[in-house]
Protein backbone atom coordinates (compact mmCIF):
# COMPACT_ATOMS: atom_id res chain seq x y z
CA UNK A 1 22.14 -7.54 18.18
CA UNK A 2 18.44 -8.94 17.69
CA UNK A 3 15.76 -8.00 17.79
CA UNK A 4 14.97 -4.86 16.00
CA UNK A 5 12.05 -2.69 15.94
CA UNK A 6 10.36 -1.89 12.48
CA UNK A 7 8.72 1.70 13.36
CA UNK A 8 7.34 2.72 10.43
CA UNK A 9 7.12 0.83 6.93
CA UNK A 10 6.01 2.37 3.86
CA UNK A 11 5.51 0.00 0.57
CA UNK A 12 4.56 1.15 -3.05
CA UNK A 13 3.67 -1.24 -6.10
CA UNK A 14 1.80 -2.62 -8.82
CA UNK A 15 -1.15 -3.13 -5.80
CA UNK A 16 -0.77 0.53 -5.33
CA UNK A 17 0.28 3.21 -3.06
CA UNK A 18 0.60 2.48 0.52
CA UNK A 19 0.32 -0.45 2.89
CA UNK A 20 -3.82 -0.50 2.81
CA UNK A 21 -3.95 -1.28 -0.94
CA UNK A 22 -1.42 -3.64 -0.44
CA UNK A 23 -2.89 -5.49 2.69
CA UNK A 24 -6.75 -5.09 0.79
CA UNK A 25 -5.46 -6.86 -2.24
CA UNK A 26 -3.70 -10.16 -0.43
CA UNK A 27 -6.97 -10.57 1.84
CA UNK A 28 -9.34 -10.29 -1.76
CA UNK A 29 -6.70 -11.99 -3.85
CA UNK A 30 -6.44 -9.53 -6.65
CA UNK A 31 -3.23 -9.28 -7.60
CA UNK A 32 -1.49 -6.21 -9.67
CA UNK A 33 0.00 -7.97 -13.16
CA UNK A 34 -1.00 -7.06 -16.38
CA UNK A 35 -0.32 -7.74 -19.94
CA UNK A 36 1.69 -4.24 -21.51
CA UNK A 37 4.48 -3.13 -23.52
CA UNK A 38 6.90 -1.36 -22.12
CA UNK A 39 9.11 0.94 -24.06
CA UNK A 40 11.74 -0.73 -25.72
CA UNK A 41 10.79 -4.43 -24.11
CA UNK A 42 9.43 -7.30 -25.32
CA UNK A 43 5.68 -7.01 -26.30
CA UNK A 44 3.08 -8.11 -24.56
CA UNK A 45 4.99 -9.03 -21.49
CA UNK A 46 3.32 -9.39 -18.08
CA UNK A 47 4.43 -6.28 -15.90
CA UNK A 48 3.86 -5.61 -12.14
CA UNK A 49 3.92 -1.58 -13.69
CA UNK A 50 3.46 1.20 -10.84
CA UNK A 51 1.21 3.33 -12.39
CA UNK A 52 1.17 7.35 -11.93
CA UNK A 53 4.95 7.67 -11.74
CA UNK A 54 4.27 11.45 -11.86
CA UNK A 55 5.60 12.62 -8.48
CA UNK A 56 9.14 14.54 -9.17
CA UNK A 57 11.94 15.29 -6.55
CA UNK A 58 11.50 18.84 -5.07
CA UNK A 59 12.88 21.10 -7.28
CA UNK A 60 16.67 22.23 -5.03
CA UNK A 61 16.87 17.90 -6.11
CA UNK A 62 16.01 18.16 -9.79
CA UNK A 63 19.05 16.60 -10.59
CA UNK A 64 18.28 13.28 -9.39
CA UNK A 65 14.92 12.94 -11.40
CA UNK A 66 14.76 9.63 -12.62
CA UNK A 67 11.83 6.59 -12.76
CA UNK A 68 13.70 5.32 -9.10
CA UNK A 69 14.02 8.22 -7.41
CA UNK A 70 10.31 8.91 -8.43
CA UNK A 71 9.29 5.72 -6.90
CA UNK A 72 11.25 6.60 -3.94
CA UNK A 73 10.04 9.91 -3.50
CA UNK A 74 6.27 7.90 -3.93
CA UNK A 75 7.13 6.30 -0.95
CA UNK A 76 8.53 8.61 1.58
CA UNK A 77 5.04 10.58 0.71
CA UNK A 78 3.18 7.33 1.85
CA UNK A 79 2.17 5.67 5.14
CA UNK A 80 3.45 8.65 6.86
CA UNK A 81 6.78 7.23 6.42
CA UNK A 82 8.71 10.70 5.79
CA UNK A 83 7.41 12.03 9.29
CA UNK A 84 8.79 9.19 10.90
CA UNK A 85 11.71 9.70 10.03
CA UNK A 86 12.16 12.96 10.74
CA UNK A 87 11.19 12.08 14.40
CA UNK A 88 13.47 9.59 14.24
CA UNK A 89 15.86 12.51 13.17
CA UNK A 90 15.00 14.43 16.43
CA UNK A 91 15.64 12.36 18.32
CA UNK A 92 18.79 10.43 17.58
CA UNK A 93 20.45 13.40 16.04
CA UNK A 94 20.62 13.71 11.77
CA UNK A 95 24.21 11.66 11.50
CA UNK A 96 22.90 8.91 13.72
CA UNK A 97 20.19 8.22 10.94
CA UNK A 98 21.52 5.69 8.41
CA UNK A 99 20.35 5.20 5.07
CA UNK A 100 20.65 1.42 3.57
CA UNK A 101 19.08 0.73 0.30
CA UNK A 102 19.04 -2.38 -2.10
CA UNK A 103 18.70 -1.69 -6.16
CA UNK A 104 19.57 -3.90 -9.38
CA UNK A 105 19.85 -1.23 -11.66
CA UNK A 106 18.96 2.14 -9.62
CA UNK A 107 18.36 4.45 -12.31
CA UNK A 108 19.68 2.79 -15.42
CA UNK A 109 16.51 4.15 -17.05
CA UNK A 110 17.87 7.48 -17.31
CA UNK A 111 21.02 6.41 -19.45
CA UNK A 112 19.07 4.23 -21.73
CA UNK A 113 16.71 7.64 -22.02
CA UNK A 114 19.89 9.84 -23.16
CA UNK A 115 21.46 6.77 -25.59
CA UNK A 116 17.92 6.46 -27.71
CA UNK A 117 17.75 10.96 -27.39
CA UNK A 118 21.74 11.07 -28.92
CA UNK A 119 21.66 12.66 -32.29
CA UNK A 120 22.05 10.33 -35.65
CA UNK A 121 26.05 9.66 -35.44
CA UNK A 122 26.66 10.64 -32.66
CA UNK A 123 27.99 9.14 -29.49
CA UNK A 124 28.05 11.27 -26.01
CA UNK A 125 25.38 10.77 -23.93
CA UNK A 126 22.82 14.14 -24.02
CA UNK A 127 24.03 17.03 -22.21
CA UNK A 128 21.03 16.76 -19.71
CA UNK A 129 21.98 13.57 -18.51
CA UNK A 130 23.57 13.60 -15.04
CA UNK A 131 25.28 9.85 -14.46
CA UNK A 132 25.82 10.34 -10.59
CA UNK A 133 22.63 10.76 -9.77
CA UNK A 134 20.23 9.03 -11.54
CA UNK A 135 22.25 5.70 -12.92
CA UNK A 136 25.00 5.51 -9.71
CA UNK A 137 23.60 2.75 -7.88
CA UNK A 138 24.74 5.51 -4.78
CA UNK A 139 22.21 7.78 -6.34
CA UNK A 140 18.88 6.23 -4.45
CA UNK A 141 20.86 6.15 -0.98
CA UNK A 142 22.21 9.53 -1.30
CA UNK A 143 18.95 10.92 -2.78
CA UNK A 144 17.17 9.47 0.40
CA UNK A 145 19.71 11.16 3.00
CA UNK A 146 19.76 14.90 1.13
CA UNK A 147 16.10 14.13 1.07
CA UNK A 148 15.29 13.88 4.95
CA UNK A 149 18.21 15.97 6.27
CA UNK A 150 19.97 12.56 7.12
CA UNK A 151 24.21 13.14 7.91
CA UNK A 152 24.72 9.20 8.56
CA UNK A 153 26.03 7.07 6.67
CA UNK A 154 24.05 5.69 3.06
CA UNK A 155 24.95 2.93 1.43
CA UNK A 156 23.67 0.82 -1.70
CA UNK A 157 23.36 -2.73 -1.41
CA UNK A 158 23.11 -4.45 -4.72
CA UNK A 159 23.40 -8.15 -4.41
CA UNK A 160 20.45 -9.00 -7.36
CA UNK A 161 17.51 -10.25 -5.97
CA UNK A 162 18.38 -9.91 -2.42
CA UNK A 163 19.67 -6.56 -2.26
CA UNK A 164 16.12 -5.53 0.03
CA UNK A 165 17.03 -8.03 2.70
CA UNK A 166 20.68 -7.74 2.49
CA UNK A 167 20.25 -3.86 3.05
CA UNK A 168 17.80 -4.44 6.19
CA UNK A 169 20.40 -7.33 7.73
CA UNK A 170 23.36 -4.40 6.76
CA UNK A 171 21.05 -1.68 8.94
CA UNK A 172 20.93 -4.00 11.79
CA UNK A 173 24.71 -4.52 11.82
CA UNK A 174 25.40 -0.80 12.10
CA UNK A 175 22.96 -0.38 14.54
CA UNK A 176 24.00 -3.78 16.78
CA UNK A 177 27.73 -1.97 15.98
CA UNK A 178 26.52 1.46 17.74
CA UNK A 179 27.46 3.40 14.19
CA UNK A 180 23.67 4.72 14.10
CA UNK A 181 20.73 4.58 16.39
CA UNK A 182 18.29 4.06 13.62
CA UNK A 183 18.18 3.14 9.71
CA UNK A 184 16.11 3.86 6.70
CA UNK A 185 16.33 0.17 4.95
CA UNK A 186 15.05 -1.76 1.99
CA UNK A 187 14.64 -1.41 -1.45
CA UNK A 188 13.64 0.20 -4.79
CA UNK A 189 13.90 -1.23 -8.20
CA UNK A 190 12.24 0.41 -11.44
CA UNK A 191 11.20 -1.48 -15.07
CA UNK A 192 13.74 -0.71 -17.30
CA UNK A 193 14.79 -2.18 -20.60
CA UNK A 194 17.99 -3.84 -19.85
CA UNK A 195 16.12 -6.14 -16.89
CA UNK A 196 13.16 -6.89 -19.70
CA UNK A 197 15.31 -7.99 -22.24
CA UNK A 198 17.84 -9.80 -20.28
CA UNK A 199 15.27 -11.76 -18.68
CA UNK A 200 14.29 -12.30 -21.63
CA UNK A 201 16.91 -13.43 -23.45
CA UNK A 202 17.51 -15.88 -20.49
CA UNK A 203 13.94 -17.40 -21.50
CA UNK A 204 12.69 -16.57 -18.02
CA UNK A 205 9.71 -14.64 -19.00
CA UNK A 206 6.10 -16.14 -18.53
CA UNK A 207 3.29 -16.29 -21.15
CA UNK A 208 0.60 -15.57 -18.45
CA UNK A 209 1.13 -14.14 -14.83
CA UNK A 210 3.81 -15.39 -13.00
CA UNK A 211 2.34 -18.78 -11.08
CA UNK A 212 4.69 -19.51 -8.11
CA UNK A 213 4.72 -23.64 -6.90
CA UNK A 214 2.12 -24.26 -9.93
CA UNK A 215 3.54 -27.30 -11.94
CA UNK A 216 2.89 -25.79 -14.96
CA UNK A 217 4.61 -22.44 -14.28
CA UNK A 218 6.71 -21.11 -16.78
CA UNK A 219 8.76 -18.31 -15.79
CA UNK A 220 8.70 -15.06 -14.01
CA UNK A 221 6.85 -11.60 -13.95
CA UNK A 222 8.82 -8.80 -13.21
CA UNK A 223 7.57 -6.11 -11.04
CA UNK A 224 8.80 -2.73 -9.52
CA UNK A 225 8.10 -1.68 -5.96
CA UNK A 226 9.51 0.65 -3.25
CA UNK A 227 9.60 -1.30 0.31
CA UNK A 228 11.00 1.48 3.02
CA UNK A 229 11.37 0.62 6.95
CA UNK A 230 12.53 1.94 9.91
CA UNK A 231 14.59 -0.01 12.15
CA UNK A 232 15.23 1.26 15.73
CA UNK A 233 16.11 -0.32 18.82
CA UNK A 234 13.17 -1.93 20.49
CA UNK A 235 10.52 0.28 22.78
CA UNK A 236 7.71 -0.38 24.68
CA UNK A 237 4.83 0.53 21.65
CA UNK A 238 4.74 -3.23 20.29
CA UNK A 239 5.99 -2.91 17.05
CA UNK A 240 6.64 -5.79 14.53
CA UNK A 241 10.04 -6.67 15.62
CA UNK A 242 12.96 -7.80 12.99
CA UNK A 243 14.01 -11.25 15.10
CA UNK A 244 17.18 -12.68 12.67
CA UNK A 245 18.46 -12.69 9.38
CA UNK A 246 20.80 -14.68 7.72
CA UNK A 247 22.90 -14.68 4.46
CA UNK A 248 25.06 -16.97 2.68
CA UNK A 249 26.84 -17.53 -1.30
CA UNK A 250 26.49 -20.46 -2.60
CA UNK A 251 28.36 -19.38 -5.89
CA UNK A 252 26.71 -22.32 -7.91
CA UNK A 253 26.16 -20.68 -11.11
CA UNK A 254 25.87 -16.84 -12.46
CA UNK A 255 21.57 -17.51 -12.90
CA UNK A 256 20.83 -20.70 -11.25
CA UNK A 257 20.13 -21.69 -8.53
CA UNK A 258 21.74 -24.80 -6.39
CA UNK A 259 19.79 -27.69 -7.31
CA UNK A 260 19.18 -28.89 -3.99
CA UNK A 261 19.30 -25.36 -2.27
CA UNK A 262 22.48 -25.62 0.07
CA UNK A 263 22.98 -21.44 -0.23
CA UNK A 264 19.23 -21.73 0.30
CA UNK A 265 19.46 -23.62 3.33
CA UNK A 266 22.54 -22.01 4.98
CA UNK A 267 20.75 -18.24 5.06
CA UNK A 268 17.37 -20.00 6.60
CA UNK A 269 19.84 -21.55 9.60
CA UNK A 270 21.80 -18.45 9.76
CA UNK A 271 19.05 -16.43 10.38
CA UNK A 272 17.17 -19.00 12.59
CA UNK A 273 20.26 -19.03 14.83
CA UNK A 274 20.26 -15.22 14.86
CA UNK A 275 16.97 -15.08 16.45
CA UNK A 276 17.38 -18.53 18.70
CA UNK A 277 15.02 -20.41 16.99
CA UNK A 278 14.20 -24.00 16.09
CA UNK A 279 13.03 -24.85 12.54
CA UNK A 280 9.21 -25.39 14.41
CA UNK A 281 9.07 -21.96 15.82
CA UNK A 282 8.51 -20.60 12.59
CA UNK A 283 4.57 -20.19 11.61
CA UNK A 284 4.70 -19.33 8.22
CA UNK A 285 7.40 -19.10 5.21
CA UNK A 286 7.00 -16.28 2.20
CA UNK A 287 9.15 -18.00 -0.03
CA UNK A 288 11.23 -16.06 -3.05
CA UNK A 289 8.78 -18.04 -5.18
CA UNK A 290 9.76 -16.50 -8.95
CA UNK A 291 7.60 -19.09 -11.07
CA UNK A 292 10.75 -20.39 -12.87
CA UNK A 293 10.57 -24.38 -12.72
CA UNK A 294 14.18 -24.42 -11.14
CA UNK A 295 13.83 -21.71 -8.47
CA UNK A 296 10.67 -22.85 -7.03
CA UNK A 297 12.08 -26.85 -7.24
CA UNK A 298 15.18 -25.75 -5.43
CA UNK A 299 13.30 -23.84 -2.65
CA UNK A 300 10.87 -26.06 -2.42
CA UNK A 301 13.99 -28.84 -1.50
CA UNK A 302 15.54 -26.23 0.58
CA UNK A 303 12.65 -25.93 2.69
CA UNK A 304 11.29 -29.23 3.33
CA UNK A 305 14.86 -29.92 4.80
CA UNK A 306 14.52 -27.63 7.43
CA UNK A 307 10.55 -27.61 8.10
CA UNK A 308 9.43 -30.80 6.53
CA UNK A 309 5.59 -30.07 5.38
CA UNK A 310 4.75 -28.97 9.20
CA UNK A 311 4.57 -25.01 8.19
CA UNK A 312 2.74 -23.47 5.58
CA UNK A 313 5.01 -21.14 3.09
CA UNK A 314 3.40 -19.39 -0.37
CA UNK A 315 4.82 -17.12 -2.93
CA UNK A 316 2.94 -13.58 -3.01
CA UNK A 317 4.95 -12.69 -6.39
CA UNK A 318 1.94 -13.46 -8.10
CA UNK A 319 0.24 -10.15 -6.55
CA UNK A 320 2.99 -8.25 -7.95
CA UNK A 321 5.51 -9.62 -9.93
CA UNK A 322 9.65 -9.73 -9.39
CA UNK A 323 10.52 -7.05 -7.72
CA UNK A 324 14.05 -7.39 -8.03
CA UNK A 325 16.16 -5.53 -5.48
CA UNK A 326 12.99 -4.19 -3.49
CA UNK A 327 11.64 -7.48 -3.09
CA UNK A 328 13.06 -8.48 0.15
CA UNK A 329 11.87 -5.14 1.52
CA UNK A 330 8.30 -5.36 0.20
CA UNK A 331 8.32 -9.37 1.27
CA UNK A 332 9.24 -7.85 4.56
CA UNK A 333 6.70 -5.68 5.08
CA UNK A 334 4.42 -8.37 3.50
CA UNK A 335 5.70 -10.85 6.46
CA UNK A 336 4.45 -7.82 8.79
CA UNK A 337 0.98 -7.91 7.53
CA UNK A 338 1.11 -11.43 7.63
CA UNK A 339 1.59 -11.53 11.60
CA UNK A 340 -0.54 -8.34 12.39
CA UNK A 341 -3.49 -10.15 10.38
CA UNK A 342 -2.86 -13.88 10.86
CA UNK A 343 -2.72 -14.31 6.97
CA UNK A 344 -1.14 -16.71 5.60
CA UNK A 345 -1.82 -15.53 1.75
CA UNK A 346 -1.61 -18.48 -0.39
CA UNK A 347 -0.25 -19.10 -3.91
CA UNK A 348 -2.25 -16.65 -6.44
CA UNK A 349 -3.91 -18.31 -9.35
CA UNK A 350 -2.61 -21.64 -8.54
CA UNK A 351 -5.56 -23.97 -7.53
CA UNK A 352 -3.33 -27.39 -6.72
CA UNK A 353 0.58 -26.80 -5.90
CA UNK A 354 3.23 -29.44 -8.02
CA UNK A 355 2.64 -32.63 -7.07
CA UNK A 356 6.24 -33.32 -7.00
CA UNK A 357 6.80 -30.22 -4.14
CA UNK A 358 7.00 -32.11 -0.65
CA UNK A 359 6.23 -28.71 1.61
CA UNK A 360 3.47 -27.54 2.81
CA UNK A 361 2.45 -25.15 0.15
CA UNK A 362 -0.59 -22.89 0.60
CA UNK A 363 -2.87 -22.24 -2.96
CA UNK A 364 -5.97 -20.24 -0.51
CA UNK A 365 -5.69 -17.81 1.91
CA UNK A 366 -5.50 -18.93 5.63
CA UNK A 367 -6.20 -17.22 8.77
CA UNK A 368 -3.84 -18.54 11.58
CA UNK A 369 -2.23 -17.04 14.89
CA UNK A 370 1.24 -16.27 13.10
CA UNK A 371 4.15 -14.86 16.00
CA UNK A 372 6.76 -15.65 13.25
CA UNK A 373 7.07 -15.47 10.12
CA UNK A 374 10.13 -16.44 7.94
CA UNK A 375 11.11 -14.10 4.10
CA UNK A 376 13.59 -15.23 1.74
CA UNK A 377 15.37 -14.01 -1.20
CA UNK A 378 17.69 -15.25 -3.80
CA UNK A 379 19.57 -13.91 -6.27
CA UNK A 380 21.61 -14.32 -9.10
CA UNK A 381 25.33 -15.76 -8.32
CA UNK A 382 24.22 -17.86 -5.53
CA UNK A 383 22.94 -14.84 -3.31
CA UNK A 384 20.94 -15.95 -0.66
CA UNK A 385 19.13 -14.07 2.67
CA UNK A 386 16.13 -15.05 5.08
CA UNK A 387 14.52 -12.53 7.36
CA UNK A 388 12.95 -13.68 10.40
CA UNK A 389 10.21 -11.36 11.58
CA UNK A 390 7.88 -11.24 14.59
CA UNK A 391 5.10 -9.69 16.96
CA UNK A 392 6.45 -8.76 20.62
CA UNK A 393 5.86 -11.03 23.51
């Protein structure tokens, strides 16, 4: 099954459009969070906002207009991703082309839109709205395959906060399985209300910018990214390959995490095993790193178990905030820079990591030889995937 090829990557976020702003801010440490209101959220929250959310389907796809879809569309425009694919279209054939996405909420914004535009009394929904596809979690997959002239199969992944990963690890099964030749994979996930407030209300919110592995972090900053890749079977051009990935549910608790990171634990094996590696073959680890004291405690745990503090691992959330369900897909193509640049990006804003955290956690950026380079995610309900990526031998 392993490895895969990632042949073209495209990432959009708070940093801004494209891999290069994304790769210039981690090497100059300027991250994307600032201090806003958005509609309807609490005020004066710390956002990783996408800004210029202006760029609307084509206009045969009206219909699926919506903040995700926009975001989407952002992407396939970037990196040369859309051009890619449609090679990639050529020459596997359109319904060997398999779109696998990973959303929280998809495009929840558009319902939340047509509740505050009903009339005083009343209760349908605006006429306007259109439910299948804008707020259908199948909307952003389906929206992607009319999109690029795709006939394979497209699928939504929503598993929380590792619905990015789990979407690339789902690609690579239909590949290994011979269903497709190739896959669109990752993850979108726009700001919306309903994420805002419910974080909220869970008092997971941070004061400042969200401070991964500080010890006196206090809570999250949620973000909104598209992270888009293309996984083929492996050529001869050297691209970063995908090596493993592993997933396990711990089932703990609905919003917190294991305290001593067993789910944790079992996706970081899994996916070592997938690739036929030992813990000490991994160079660096980009942790899930939210800035909540009991995430980053547990992961922390979690990973000294395996690695002891022999590898350096960091949180880049701190660049640009919780991106939800795309956040496996943009740590992935984070992970990618990582090994192309031998960056190991360390903790942003945090000048000394919790004294009480027994890994090897980087607060400065490092240059180092990395040939591979570990992502995890974790989610709500005891969710857990690691991605193992790598450079060719």
């Amino acid at each position: 099954m392993w490895p895969l090829a990632i042949t073209a990557s495209s990432a959009v976020s708070a940093l801004g459009t494209g891999v290069a702003p994304l790769r210039a801010a981690l090497h100059a440490r300027r991250g994307g969070l600032v201090r806003t209101d958005f509609p309807g959220g609490p005020a004066g929250t710390w956002l990783g906002q996408v800004a210029g959310l202006d760029i609307a389907p084509p206009p045969e796809l009206a219909g699926y207009d919506c903040r995700n879809n926009r975001l989407a569309e952002m992407a396939l425009r970037s990196d040369g991703f859309e051009a890619a694919v449609i090679q990639a279209r050529e020459r596997h054939g359109a319904d060997r082309v398999a779109v696998i996405l990973g959303t929280s909420t998809a495009g929840i914004g558009a319902t939340e839109r047509a509740y505050a535009q009903r009339e005083p009394g009343q209760t349908a929904l605006t006429a306007d709205f259109d439910y299948a596809h804008t707020h259908d979690l199948q909307a952003l997959p389906n929206y992607l395959r009319v999109r690029l002239g795709l006939r394979g199969p497209a699928l939504a992944v929503s598993t929380a906060c590792t619905s990015g990963a789990r979407a690339i690890m789902q690609a690579a099964v239909l590949i290994a399985a011979g269903v497709v030749d190739a896959a669109v994979a990752g993850g979108v996930d726009t700001l919306c209300r309903l994420t805002l407030n419910g974080f909220g209300s869970l008092g997971l919110l941070g004061l400042g910018p969200c401070r991964p592995c500080a010890s006196d972090r206090d809570g999250v900053s949620i973000g909104e990214a598209a992270g888009l890749l293309l996984l083929e079977r492996p050529g001869s051009d050297g691209a970063t390959l995908l090596l493993g990935a592993g997933a396990s549910s711990d089932g703990h608790h609905m919003s917190s995490p294991h305290p001593d990171g067993l789910g944790a634990v079992g996706a970081m094996r899994a996916a070592l095993a997938a690739a036929g590696l030992r813990p000490d073959a991994i160079d660096y680890v980009n942790l899930h790193g939210t800035g909540t004291r009991a995430n980053d405690a547990m992961e922390d745990r979690a990973v000294h178990h395996l690695f002891g503090d022999g590898v350096p691992c960091s949180s880049t959330k701190g660049w640009t905030g919780h991106t939800l369900g795309a956040s496996g897909a943009l740590e992935a193509i984070i992970a990618a820079i990582c090994l192309e640049d031998g960056l190991v990006p360390g903790c942003l804003g945090v000048d000394v990591a919790d004294p009480e955290f027994r890994s090897r956690v980087a607060t400065g950026n490092l240059a180092a030889p990395l040939q591979r380079v570990m992502s995890n995610s974790f989610g709500f309900g005891g969710s857990n995937c690691s991605l193992i990526l790598g450079r060719a031998a």
